[in-house]
PDB file of N, CA and C in Angstrom:
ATOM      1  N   UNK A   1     273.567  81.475  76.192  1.00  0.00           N
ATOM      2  CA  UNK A   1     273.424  82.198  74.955  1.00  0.00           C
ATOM      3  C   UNK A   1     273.447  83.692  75.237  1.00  0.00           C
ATOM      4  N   UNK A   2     274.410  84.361  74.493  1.00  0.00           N
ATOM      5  CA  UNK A   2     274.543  86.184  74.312  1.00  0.00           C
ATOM      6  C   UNK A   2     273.068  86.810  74.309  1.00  0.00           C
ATOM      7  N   UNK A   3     272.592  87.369  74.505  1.00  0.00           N
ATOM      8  CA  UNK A   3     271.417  88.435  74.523  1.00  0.00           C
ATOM      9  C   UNK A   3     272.065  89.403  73.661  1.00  0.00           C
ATOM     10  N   UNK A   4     271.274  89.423  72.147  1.00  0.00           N
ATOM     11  CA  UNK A   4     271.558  90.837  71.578  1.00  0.00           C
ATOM     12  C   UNK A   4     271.071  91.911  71.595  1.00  0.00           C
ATOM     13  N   UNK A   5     271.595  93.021  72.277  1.00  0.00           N
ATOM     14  CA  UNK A   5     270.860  94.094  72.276  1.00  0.00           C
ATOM     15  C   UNK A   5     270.603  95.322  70.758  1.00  0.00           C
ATOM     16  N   UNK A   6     269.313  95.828  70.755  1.00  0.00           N
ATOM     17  CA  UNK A   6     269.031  96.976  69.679  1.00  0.00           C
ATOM     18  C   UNK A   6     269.561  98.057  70.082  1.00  0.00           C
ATOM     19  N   UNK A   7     269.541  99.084  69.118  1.00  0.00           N
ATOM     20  CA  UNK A   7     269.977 100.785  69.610  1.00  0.00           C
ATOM     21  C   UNK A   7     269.192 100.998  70.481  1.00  0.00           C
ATOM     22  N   UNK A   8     268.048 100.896  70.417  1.00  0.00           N
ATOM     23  CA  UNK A   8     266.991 101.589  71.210  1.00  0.00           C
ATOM     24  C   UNK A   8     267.466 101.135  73.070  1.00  0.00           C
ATOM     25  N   UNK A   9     267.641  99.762  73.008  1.00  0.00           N
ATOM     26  CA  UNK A   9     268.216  99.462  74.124  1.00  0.00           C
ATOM     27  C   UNK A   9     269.725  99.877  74.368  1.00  0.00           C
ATOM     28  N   UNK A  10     270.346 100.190  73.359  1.00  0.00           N
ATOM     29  CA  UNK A  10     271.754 100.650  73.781  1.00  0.00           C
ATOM     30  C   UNK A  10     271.857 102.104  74.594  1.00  0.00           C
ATOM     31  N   UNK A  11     270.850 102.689  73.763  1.00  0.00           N
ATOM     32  CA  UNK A  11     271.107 104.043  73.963  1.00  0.00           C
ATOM     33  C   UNK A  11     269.956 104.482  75.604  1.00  0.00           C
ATOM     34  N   UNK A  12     269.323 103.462  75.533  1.00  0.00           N
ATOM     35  CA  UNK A  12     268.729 103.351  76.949  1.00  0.00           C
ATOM     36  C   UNK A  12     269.411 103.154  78.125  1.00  0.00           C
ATOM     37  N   UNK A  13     270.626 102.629  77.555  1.00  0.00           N
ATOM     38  CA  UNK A  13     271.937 101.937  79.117  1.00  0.00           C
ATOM     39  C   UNK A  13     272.730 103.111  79.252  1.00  0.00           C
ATOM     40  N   UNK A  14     273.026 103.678  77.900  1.00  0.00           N
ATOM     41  CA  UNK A  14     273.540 104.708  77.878  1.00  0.00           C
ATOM     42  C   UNK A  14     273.503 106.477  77.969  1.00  0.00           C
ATOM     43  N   UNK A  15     272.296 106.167  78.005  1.00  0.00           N
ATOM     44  CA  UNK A  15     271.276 107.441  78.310  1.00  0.00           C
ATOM     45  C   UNK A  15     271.533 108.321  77.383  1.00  0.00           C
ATOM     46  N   UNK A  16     271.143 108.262  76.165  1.00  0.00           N
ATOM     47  CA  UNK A  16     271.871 108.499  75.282  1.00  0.00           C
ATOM     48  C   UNK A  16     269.891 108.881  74.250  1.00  0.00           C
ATOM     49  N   UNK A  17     269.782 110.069  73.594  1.00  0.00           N
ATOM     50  CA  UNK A  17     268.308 109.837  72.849  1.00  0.00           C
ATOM     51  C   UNK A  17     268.908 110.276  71.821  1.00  0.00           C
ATOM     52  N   UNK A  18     269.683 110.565  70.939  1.00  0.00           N
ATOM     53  CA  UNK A  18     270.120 110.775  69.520  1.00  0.00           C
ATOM     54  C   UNK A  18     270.694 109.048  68.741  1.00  0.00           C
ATOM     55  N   UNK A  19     269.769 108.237  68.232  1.00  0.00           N
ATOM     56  CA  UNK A  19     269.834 106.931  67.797  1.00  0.00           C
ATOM     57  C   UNK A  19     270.806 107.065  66.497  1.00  0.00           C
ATOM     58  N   UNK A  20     271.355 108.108  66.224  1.00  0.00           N
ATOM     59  CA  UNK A  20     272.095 108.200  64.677  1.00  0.00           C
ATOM     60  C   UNK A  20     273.800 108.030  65.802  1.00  0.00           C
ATOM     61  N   UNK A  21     273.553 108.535  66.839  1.00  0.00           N
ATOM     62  CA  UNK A  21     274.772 108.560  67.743  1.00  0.00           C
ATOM     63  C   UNK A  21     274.732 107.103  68.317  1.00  0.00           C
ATOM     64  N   UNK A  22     274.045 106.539  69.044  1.00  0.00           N
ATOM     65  CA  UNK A  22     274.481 105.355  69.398  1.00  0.00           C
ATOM     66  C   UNK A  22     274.713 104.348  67.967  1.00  0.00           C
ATOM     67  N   UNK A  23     273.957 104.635  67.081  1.00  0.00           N
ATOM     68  CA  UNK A  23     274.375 103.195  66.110  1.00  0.00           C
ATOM     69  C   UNK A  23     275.862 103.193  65.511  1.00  0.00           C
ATOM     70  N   UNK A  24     276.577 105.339  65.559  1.00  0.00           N
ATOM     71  CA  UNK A  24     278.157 105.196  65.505  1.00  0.00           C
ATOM     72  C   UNK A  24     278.878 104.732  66.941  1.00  0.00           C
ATOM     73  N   UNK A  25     278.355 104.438  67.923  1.00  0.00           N
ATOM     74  CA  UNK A  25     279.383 104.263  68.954  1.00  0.00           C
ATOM     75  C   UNK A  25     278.964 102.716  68.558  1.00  0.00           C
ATOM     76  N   UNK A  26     277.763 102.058  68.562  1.00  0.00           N
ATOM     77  CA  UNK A  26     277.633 100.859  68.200  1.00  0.00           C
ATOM     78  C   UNK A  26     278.728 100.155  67.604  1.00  0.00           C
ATOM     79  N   UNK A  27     278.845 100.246  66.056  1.00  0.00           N
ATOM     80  CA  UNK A  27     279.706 100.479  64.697  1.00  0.00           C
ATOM     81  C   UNK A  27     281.481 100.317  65.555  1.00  0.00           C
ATOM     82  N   UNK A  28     281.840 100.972  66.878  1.00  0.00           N
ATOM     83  CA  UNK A  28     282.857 100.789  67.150  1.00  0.00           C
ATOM     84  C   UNK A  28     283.199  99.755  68.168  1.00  0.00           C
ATOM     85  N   UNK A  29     282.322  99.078  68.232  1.00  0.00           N
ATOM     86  CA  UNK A  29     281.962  97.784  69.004  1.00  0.00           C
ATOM     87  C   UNK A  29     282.199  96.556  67.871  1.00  0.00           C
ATOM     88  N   UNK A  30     282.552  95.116  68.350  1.00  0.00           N
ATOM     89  CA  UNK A  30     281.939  93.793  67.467  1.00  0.00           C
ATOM     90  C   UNK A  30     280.596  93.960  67.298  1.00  0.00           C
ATOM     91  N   UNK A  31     280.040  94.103  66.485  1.00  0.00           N
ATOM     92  CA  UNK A  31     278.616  93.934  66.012  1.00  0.00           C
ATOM     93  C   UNK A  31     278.246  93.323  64.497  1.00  0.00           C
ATOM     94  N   UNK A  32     276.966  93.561  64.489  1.00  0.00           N
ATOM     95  CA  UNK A  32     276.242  92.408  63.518  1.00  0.00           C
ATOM     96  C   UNK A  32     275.530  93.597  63.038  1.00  0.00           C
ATOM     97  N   UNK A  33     275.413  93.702  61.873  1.00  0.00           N
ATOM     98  CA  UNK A  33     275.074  94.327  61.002  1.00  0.00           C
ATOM     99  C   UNK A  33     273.476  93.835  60.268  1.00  0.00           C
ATOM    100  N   UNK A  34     272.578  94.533  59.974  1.00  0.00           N
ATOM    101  CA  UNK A  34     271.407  94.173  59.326  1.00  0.00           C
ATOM    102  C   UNK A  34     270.443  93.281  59.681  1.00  0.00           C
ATOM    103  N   UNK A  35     270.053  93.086  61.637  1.00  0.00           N
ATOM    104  CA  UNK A  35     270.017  94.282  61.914  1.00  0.00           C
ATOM    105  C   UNK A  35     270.843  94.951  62.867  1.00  0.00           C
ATOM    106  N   UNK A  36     271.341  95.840  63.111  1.00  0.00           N
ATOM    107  CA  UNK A  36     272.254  96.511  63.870  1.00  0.00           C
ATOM    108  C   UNK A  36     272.258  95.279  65.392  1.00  0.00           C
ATOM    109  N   UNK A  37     273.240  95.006  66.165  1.00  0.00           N
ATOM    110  CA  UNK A  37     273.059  94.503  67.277  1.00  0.00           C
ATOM    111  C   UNK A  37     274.649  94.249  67.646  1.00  0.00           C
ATOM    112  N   UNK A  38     274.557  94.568  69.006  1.00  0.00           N
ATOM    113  CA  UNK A  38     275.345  93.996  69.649  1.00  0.00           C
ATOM    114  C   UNK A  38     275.343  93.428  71.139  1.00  0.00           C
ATOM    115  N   UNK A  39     276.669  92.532  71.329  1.00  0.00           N
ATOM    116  CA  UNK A  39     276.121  91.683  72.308  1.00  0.00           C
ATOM    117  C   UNK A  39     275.898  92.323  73.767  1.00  0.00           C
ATOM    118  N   UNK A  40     275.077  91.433  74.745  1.00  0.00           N
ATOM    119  CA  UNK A  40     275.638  92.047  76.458  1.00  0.00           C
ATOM    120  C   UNK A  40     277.083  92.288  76.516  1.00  0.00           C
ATOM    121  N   UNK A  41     278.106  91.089  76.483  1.00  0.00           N
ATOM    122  CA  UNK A  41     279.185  90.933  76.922  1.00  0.00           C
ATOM    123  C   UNK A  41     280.113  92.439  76.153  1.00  0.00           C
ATOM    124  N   UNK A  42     279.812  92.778  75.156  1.00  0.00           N
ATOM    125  CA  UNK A  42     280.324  93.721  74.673  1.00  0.00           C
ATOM    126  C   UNK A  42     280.632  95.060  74.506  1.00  0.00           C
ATOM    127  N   UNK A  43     279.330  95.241  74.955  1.00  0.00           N
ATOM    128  CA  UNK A  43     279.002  96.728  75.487  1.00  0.00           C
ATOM    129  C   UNK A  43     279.738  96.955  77.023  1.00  0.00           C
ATOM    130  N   UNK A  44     279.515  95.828  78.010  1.00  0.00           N
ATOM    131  CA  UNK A  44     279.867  95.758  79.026  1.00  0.00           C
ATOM    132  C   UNK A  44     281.638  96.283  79.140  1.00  0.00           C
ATOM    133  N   UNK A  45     282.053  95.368  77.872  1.00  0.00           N
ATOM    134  CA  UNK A  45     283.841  95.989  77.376  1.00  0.00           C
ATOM    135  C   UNK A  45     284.042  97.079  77.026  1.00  0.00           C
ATOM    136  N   UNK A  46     283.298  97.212  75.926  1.00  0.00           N
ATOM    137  CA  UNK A  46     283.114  98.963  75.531  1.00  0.00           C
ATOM    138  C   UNK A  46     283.190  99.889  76.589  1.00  0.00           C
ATOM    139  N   UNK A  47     281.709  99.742  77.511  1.00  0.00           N
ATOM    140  CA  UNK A  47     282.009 100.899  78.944  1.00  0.00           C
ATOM    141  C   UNK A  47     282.870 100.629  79.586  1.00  0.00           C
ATOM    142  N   UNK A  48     283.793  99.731  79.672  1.00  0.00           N
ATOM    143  CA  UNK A  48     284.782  99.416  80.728  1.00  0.00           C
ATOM    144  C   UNK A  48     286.185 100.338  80.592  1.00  0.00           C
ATOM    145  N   UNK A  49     285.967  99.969  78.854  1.00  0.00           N
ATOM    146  CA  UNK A  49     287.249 100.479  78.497  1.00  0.00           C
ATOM    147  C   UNK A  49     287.123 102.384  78.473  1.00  0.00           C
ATOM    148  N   UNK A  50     286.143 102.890  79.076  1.00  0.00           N
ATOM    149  CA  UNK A  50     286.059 104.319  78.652  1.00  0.00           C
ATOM    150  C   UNK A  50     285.693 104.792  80.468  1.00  0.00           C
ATOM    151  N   UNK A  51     285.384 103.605  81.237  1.00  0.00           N
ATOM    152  CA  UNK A  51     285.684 103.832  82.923  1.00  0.00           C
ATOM    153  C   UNK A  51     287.154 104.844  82.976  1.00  0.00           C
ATOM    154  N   UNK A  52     286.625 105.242  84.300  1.00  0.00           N
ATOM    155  CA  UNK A  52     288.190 105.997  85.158  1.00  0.00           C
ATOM    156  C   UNK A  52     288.069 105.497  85.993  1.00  0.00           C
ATOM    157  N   UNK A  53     289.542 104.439  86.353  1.00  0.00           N
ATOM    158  CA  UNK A  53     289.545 104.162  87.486  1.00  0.00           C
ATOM    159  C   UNK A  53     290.304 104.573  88.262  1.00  0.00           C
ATOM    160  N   UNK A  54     290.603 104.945  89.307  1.00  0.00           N
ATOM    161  CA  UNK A  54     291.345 105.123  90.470  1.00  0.00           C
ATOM    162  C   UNK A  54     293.017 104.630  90.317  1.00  0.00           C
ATOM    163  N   UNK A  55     293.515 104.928  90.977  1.00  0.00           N
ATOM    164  CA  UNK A  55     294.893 104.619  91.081  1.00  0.00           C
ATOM    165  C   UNK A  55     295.245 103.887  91.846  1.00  0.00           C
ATOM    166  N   UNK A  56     295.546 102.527  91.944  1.00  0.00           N
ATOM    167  CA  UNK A  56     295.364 102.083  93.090  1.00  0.00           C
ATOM    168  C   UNK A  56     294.589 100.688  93.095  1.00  0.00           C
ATOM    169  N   UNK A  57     293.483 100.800  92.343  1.00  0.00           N
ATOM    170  CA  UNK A  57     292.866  99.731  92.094  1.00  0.00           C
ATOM    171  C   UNK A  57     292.613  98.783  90.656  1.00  0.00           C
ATOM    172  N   UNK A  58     292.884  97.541  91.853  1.00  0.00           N
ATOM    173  CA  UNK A  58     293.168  96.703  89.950  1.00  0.00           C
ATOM    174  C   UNK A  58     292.288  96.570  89.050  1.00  0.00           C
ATOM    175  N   UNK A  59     292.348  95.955  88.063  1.00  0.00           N
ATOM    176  CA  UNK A  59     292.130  96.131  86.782  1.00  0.00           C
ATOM    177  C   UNK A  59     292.397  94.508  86.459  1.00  0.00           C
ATOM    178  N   UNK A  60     290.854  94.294  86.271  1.00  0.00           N
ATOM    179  CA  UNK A  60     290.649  92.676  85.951  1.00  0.00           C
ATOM    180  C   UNK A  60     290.744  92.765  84.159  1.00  0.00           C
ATOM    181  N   UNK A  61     291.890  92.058  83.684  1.00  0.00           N
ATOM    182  CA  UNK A  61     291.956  92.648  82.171  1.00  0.00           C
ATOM    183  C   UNK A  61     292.364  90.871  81.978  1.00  0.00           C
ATOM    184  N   UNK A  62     291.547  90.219  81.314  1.00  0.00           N
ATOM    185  CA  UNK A  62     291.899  89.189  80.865  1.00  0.00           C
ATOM    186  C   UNK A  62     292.518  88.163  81.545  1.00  0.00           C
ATOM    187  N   UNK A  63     291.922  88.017  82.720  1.00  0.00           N
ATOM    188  CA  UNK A  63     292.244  87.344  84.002  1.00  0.00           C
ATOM    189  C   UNK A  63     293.673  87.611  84.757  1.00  0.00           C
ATOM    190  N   UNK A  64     294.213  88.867  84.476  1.00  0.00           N
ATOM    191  CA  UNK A  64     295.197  89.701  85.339  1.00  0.00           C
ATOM    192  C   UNK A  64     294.826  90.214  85.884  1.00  0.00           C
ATOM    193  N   UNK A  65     295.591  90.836  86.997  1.00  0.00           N
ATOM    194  CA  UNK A  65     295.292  92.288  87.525  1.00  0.00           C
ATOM    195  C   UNK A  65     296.655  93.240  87.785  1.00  0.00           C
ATOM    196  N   UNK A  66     296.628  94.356  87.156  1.00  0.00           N
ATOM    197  CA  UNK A  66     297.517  95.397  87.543  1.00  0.00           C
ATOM    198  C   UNK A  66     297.281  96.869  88.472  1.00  0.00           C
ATOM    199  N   UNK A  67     298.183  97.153  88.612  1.00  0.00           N
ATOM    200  CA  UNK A  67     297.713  98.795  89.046  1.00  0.00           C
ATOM    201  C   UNK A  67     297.671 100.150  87.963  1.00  0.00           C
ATOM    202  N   UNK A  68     296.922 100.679  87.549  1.00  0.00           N
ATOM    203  CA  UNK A  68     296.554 102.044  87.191  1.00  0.00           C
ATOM    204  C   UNK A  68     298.037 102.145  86.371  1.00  0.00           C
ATOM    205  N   UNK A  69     297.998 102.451  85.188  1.00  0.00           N
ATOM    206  CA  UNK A  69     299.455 102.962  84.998  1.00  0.00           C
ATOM    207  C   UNK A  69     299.587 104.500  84.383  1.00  0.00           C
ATOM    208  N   UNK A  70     300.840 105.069  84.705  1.00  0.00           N
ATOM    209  CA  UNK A  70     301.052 106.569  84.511  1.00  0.00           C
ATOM    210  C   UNK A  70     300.427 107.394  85.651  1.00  0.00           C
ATOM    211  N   UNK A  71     300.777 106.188  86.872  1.00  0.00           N
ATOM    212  CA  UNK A  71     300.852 107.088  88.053  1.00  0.00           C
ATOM    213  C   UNK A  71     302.088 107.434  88.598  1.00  0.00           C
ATOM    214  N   UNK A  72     301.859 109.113  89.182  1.00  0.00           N
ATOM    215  CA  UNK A  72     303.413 109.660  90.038  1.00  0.00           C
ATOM    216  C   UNK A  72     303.563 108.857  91.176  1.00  0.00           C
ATOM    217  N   UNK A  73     304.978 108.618  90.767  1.00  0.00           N
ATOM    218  CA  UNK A  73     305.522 107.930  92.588  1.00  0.00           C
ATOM    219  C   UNK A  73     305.361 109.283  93.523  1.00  0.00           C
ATOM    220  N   UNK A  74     305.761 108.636  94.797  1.00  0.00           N
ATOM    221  CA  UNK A  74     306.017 109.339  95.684  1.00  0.00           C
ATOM    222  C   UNK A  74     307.183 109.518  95.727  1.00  0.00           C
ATOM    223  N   UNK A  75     307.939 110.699  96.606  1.00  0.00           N
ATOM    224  CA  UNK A  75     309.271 111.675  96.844  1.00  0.00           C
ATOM    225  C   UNK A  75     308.741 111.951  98.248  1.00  0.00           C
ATOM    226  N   UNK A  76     310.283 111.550  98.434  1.00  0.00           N
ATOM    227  CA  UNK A  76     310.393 112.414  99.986  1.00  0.00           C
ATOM    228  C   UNK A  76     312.087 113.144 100.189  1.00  0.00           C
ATOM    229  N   UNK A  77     312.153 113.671 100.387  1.00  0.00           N
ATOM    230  CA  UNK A  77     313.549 114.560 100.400  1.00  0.00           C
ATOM    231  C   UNK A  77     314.485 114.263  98.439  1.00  0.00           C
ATOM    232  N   UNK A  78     313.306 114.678  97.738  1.00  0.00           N
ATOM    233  CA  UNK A  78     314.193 114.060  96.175  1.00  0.00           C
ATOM    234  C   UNK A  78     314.415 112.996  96.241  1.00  0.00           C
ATOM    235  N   UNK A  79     313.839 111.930  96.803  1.00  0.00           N
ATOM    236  CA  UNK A  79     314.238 110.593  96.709  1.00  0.00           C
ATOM    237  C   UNK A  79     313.080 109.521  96.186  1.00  0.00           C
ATOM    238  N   UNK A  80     312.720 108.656  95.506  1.00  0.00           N
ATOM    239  CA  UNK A  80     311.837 107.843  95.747  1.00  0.00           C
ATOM    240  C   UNK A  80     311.362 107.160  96.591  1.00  0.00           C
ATOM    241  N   UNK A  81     310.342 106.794  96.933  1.00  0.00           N
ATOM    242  CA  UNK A  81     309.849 105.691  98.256  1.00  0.00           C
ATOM    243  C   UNK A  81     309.045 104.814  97.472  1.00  0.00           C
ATOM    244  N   UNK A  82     309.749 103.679  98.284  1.00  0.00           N
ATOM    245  CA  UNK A  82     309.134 102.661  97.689  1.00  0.00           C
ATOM    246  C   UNK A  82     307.637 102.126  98.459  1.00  0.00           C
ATOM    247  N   UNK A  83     307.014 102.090  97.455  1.00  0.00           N
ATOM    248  CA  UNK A  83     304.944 101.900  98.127  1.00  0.00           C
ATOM    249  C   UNK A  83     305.200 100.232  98.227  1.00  0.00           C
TER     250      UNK A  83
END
């Protein structure tokens, strides 16, 4: 079973003390309304999707994995190299 978390706990993960601000980042999450909540699994997506990751390293997205995209290749004499 999901664990629903409150603002008070959201904005605790998030380090976050203005509660009028986490219940709009809330609001852009799946959530449940009256009383405000949303799930573990969700928030966990939320921060994921606002991570920087590296270039280079994959990216577990719905049981894929890719590399970083809108990275520069490499050049060596005007040429491409292949990584």
């Amino acid at each position: 079973m999901e664990r629903w978390l409150r603002a008070k706990t959201v904005a605790e993960i998030l380090d976050y003390k203005d509660l009028d601000a986490v219940r709009a980042i809330m609001r852009q999450m799946v959530h449940m309304e009256n009383p405000l909540r949303v799930t573990e699994r969700t928030l966990e997506e939320w921060i994921a999707q606002r991570v920087y990751r590296p270039a280079g390293v994959p990216v577990k997205a719905r049981g894929k994995t890719s590399i970083a995209e809108g990275r520069i290749p490499r050049r060596r004499n005007g040429k491409l190299e292949a990584i």
